[in-house]
PDB file of N, CA and C in Angstrom:
ATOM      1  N   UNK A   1    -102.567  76.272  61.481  1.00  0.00           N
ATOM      2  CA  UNK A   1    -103.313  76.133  60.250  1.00  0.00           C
ATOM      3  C   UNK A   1    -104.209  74.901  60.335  1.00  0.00           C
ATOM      4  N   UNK A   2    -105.094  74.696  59.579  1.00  0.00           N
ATOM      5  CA  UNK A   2    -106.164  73.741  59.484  1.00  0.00           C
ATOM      6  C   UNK A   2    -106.169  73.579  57.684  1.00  0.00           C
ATOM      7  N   UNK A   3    -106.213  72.229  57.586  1.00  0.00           N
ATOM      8  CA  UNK A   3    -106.619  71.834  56.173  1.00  0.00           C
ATOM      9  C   UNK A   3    -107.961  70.659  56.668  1.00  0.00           C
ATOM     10  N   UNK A   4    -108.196  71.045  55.253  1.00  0.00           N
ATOM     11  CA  UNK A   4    -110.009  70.036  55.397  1.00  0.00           C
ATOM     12  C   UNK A   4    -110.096  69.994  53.938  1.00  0.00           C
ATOM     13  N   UNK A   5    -111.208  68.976  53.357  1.00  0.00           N
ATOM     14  CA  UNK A   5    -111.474  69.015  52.577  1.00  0.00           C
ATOM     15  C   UNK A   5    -113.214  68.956  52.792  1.00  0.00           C
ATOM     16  N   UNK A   6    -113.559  70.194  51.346  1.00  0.00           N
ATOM     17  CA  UNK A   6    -115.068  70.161  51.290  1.00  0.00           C
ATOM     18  C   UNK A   6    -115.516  70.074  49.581  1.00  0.00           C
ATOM     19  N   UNK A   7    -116.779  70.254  49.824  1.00  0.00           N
ATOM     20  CA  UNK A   7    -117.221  70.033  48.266  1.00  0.00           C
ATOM     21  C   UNK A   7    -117.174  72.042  47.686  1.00  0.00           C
ATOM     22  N   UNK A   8    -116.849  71.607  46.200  1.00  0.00           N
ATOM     23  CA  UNK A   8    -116.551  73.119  45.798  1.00  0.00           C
ATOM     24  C   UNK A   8    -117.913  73.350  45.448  1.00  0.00           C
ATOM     25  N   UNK A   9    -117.844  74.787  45.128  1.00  0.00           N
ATOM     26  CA  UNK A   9    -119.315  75.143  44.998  1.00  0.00           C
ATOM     27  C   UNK A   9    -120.088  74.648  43.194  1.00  0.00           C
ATOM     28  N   UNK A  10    -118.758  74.793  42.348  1.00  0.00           N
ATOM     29  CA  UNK A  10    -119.215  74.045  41.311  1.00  0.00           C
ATOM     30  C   UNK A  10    -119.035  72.593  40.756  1.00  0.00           C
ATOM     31  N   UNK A  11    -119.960  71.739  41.034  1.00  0.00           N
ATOM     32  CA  UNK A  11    -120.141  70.127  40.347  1.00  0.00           C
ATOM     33  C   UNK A  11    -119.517  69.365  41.618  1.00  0.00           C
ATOM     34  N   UNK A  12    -120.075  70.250  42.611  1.00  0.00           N
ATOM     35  CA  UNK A  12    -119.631  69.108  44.058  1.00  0.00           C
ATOM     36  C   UNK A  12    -118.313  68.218  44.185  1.00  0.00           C
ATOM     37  N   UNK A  13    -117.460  68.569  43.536  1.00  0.00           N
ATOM     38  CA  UNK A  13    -116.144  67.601  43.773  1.00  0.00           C
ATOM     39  C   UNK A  13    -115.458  68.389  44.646  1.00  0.00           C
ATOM     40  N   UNK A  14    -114.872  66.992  45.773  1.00  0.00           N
ATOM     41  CA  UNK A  14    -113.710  67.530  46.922  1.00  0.00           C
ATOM     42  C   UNK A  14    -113.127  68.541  46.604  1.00  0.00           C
ATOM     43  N   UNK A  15    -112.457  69.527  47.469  1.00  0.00           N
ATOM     44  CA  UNK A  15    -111.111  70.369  47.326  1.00  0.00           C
ATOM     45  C   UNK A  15    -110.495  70.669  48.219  1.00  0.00           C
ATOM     46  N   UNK A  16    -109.196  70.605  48.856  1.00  0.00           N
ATOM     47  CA  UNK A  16    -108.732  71.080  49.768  1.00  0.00           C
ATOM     48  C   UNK A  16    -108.705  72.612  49.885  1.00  0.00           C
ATOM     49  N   UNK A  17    -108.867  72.497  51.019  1.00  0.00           N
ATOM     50  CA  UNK A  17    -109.092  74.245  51.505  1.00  0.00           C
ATOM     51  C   UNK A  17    -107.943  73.996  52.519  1.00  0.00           C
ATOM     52  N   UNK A  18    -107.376  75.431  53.392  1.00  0.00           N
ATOM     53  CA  UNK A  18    -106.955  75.879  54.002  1.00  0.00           C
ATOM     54  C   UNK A  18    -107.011  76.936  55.021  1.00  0.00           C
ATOM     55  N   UNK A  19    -107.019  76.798  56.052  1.00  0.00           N
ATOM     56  CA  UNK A  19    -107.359  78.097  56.634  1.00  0.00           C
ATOM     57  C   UNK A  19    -106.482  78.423  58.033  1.00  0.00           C
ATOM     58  N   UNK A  20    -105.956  79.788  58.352  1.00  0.00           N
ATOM     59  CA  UNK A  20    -104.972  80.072  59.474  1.00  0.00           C
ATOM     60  C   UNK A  20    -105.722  80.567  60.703  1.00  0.00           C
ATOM     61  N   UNK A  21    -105.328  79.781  61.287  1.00  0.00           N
ATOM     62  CA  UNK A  21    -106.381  79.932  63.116  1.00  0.00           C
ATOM     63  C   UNK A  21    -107.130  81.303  63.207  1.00  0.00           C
ATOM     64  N   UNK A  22    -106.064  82.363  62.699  1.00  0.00           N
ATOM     65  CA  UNK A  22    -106.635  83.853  63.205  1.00  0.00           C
ATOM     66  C   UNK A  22    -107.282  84.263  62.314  1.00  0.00           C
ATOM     67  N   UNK A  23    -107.258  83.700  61.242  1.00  0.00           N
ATOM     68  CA  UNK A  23    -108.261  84.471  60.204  1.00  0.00           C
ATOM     69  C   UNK A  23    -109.704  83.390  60.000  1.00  0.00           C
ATOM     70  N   UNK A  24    -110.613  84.403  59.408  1.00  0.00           N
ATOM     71  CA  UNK A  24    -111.939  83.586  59.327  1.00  0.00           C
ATOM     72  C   UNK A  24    -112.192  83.073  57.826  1.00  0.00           C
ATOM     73  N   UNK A  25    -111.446  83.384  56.994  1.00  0.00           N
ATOM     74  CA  UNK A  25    -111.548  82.734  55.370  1.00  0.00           C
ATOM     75  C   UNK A  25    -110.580  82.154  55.193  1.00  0.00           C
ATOM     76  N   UNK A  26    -111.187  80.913  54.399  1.00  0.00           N
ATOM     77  CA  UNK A  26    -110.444  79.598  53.959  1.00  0.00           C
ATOM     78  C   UNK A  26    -110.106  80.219  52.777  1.00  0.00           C
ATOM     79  N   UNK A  27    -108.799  79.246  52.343  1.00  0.00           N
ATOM     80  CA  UNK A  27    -108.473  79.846  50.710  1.00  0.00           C
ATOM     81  C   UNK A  27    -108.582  78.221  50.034  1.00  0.00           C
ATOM     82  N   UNK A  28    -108.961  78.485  48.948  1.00  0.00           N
ATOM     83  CA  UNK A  28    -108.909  76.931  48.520  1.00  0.00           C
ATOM     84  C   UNK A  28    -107.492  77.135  47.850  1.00  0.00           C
ATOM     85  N   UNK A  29    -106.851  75.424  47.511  1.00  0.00           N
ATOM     86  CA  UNK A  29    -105.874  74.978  47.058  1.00  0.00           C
ATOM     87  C   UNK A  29    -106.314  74.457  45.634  1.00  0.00           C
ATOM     88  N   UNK A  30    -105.726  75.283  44.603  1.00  0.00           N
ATOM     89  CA  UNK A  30    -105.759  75.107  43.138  1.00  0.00           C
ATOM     90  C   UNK A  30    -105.342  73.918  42.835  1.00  0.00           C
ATOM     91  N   UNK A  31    -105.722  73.072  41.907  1.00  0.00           N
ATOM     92  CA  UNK A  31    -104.932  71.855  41.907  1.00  0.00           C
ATOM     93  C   UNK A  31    -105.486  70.672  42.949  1.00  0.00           C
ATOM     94  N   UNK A  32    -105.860  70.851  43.795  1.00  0.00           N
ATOM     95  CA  UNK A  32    -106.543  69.598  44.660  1.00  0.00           C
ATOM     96  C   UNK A  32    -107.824  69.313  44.176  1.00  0.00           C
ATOM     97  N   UNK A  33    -108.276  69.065  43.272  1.00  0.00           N
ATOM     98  CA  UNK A  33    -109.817  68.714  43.140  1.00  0.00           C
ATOM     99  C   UNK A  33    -109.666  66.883  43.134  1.00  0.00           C
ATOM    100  N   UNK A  34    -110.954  66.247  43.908  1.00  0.00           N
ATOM    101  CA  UNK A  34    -110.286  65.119  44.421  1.00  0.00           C
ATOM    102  C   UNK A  34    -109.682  64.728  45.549  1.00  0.00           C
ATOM    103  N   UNK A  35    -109.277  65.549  46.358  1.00  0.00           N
ATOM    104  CA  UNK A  35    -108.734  65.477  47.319  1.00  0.00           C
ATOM    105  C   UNK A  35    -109.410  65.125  48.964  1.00  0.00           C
ATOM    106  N   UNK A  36    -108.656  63.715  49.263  1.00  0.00           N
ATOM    107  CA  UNK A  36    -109.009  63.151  50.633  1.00  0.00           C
ATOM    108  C   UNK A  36    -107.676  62.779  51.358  1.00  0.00           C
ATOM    109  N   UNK A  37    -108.136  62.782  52.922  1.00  0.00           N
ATOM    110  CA  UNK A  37    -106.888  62.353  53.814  1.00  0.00           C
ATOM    111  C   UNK A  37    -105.752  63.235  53.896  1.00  0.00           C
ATOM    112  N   UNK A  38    -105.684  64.745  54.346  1.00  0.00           N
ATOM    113  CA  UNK A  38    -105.098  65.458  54.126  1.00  0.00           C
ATOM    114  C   UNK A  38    -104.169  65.648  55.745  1.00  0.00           C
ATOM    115  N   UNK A  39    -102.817  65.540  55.105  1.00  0.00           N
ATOM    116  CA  UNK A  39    -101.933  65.657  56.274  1.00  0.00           C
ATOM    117  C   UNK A  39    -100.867  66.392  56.416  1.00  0.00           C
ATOM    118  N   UNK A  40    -100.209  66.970  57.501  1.00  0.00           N
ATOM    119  CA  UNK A  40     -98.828  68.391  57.061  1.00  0.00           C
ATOM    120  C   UNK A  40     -97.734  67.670  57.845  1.00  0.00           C
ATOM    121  N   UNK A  41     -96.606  68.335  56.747  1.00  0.00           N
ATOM    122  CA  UNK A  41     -95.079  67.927  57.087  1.00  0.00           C
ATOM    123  C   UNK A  41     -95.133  68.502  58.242  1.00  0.00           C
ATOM    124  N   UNK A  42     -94.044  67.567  58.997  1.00  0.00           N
ATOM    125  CA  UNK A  42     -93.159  68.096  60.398  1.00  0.00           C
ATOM    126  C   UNK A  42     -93.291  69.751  60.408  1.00  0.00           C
ATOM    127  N   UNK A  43     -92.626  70.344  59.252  1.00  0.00           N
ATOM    128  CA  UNK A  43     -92.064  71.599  59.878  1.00  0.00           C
ATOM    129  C   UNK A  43     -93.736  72.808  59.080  1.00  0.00           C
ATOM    130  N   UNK A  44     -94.707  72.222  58.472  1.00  0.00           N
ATOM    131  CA  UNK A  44     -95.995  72.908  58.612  1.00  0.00           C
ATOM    132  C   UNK A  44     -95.949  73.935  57.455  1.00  0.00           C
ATOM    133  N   UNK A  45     -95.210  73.377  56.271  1.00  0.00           N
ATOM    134  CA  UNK A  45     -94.835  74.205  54.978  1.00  0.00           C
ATOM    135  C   UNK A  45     -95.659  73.429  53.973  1.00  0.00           C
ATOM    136  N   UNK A  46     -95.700  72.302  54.025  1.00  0.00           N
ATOM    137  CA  UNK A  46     -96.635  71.265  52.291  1.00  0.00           C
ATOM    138  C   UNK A  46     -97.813  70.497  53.548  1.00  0.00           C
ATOM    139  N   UNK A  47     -98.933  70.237  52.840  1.00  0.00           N
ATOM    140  CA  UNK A  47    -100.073  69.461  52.885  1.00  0.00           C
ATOM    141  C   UNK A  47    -100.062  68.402  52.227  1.00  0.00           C
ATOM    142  N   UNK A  48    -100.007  66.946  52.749  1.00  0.00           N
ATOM    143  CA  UNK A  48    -100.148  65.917  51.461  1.00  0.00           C
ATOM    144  C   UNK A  48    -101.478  65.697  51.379  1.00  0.00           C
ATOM    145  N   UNK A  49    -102.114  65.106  50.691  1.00  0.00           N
ATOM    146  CA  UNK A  49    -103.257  64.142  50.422  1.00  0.00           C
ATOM    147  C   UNK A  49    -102.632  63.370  49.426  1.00  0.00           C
ATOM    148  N   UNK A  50    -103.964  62.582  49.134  1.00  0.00           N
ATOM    149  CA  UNK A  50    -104.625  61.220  48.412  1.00  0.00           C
ATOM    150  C   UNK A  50    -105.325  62.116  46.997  1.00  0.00           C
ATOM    151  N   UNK A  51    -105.608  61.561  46.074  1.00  0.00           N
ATOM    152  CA  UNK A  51    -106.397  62.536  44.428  1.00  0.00           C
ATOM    153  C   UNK A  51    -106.085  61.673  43.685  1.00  0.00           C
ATOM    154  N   UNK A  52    -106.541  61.211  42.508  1.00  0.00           N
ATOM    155  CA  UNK A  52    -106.248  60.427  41.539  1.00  0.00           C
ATOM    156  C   UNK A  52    -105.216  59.270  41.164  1.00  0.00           C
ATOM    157  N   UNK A  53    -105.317  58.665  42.696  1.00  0.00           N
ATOM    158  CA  UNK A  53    -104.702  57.210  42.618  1.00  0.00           C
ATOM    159  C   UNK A  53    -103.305  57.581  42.891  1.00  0.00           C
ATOM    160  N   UNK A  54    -103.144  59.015  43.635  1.00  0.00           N
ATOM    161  CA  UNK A  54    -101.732  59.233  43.908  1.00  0.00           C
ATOM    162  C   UNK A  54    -101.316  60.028  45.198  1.00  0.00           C
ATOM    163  N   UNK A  55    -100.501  59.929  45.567  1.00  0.00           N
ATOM    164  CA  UNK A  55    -100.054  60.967  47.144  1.00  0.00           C
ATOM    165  C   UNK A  55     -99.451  62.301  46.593  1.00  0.00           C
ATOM    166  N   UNK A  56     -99.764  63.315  46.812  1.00  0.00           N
ATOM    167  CA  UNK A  56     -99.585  64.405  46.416  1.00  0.00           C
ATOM    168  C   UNK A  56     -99.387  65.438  47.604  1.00  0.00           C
ATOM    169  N   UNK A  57     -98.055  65.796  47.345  1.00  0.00           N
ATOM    170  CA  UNK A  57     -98.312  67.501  48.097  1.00  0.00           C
ATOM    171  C   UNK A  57     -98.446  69.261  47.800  1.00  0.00           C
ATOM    172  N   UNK A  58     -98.794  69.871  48.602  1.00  0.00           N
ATOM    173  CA  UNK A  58     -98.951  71.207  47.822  1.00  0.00           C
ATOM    174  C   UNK A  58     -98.323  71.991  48.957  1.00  0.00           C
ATOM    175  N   UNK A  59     -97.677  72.803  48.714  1.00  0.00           N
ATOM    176  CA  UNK A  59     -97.428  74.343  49.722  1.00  0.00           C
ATOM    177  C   UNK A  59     -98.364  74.866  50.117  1.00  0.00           C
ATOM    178  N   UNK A  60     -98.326  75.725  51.458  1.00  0.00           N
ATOM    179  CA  UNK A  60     -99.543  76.144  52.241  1.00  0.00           C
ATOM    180  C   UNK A  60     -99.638  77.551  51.554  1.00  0.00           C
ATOM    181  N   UNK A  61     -98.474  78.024  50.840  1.00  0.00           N
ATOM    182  CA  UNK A  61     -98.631  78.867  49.953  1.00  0.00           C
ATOM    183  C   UNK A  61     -98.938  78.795  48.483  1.00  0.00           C
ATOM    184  N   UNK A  62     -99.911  78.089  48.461  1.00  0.00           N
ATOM    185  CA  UNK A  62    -100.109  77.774  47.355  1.00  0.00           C
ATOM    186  C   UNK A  62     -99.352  77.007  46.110  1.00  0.00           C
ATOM    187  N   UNK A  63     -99.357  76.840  44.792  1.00  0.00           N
ATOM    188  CA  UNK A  63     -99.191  76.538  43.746  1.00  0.00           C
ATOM    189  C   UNK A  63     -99.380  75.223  43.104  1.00  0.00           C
ATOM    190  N   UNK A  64     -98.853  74.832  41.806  1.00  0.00           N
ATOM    191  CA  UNK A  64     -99.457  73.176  41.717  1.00  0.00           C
ATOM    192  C   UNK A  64     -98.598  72.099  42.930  1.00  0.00           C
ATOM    193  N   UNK A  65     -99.800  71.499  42.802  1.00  0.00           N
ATOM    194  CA  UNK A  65     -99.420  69.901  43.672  1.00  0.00           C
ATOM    195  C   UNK A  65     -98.123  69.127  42.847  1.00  0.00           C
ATOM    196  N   UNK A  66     -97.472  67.974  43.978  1.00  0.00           N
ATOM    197  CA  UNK A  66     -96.061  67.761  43.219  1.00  0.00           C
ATOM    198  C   UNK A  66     -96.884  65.914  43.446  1.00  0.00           C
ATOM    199  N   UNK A  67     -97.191  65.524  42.371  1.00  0.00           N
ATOM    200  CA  UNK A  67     -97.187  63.775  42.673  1.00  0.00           C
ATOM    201  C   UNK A  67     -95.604  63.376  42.996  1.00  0.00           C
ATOM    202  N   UNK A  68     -96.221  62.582  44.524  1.00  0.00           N
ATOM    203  CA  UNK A  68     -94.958  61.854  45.295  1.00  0.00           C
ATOM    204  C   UNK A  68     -94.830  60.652  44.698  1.00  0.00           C
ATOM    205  N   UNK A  69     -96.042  59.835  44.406  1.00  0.00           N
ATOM    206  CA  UNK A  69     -96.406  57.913  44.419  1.00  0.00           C
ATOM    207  C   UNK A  69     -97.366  57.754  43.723  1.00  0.00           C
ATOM    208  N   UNK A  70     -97.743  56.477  43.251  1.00  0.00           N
ATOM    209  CA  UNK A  70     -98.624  56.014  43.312  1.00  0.00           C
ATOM    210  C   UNK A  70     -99.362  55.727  44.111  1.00  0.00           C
ATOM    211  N   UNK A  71    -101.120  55.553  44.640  1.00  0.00           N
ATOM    212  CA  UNK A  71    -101.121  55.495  46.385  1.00  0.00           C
ATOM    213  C   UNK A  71    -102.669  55.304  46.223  1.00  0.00           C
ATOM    214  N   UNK A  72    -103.014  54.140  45.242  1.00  0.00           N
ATOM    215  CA  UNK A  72    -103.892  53.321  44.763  1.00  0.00           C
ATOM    216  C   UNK A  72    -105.029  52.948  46.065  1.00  0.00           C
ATOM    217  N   UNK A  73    -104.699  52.408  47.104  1.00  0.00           N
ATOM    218  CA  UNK A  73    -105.669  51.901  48.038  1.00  0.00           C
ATOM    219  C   UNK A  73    -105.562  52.854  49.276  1.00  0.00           C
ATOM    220  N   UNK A  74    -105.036  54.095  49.510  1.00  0.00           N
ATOM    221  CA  UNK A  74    -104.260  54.771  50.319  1.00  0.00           C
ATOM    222  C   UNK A  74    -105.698  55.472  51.185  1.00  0.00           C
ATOM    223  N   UNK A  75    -105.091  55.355  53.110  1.00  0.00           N
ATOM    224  CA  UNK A  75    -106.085  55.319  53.821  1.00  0.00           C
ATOM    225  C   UNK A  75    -105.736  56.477  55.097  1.00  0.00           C
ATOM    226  N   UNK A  76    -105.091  57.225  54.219  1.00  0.00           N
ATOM    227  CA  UNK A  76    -104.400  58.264  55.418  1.00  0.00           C
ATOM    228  C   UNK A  76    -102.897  58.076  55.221  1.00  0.00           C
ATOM    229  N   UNK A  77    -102.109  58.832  56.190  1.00  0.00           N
ATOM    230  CA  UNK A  77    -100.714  58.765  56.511  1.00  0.00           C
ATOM    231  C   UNK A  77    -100.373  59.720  57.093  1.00  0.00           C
ATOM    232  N   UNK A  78     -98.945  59.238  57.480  1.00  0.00           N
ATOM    233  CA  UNK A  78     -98.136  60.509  58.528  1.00  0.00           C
ATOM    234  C   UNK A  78     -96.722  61.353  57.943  1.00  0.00           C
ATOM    235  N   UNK A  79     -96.251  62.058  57.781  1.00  0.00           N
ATOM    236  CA  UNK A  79     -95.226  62.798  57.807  1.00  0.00           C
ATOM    237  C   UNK A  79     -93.761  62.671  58.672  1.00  0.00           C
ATOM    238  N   UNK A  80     -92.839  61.866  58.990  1.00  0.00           N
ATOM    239  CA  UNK A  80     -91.941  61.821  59.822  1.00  0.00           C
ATOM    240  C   UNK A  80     -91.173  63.021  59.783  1.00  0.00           C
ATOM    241  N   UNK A  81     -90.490  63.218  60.590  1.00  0.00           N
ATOM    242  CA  UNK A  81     -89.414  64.297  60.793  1.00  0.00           C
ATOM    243  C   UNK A  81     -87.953  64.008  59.984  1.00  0.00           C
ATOM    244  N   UNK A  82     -88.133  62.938  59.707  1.00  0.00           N
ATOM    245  CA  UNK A  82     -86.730  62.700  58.622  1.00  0.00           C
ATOM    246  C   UNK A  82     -86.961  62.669  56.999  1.00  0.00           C
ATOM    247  N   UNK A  83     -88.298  63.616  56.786  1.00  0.00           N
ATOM    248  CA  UNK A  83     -88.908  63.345  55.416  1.00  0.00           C
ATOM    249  C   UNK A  83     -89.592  61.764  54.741  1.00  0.00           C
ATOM    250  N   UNK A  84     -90.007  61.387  55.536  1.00  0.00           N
ATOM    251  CA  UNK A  84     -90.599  60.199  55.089  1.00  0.00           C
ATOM    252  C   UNK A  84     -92.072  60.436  55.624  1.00  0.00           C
ATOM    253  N   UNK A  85     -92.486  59.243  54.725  1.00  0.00           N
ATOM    254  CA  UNK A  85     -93.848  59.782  54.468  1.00  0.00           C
ATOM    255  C   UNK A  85     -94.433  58.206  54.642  1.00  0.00           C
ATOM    256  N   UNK A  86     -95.506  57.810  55.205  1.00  0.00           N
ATOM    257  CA  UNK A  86     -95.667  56.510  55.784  1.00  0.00           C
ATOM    258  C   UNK A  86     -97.353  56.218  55.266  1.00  0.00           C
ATOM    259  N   UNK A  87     -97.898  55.611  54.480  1.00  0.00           N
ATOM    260  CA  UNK A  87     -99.329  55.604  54.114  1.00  0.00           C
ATOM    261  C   UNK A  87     -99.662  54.360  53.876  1.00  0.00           C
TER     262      UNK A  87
END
């Protein structure tokens, strides 16, 4: 899978999209508007990013985003294999 973020087609704000190697259409992720620095758990089930001053993740299957933190100056991060999350 591939996550990215692009501008939506209405009022140009970020959104995370998604898309699976073999297929050629992205699906966007409801709930991410805002969204930068997008990174996937160990086992390739949630996407986190960065959005409104907070770390957030979403399922690759969709639904709302779960705020993890606060994550005010936040410049990326990684996912460990023991559920920790490092930003």
């Amino acid at each position: 899978m591939l996550a990215y973020i692009a501008q939506n087609a209405s009022g140009g704000m970020t959104q995370l999209y998604m898309r699976r190697l073999g297929q050629l259409e992205s699906t966007v992720l409801s709930g991410s508007i805002g969204a930068r620095d997008p990174f996937f758990s160990p086992d390739g089930q949630w996407i986190a990013f960065f959005a409104d001053g907070r770390l957030k993740k979403i399922s690759v299957t969709g639904g709302p985003p779960v705020a993890l933190c606060d994550a005010k100056e936040a410049r990326g991060g990684a996912w460990a294999e023991d559920d920790t999350i490092i930003f």
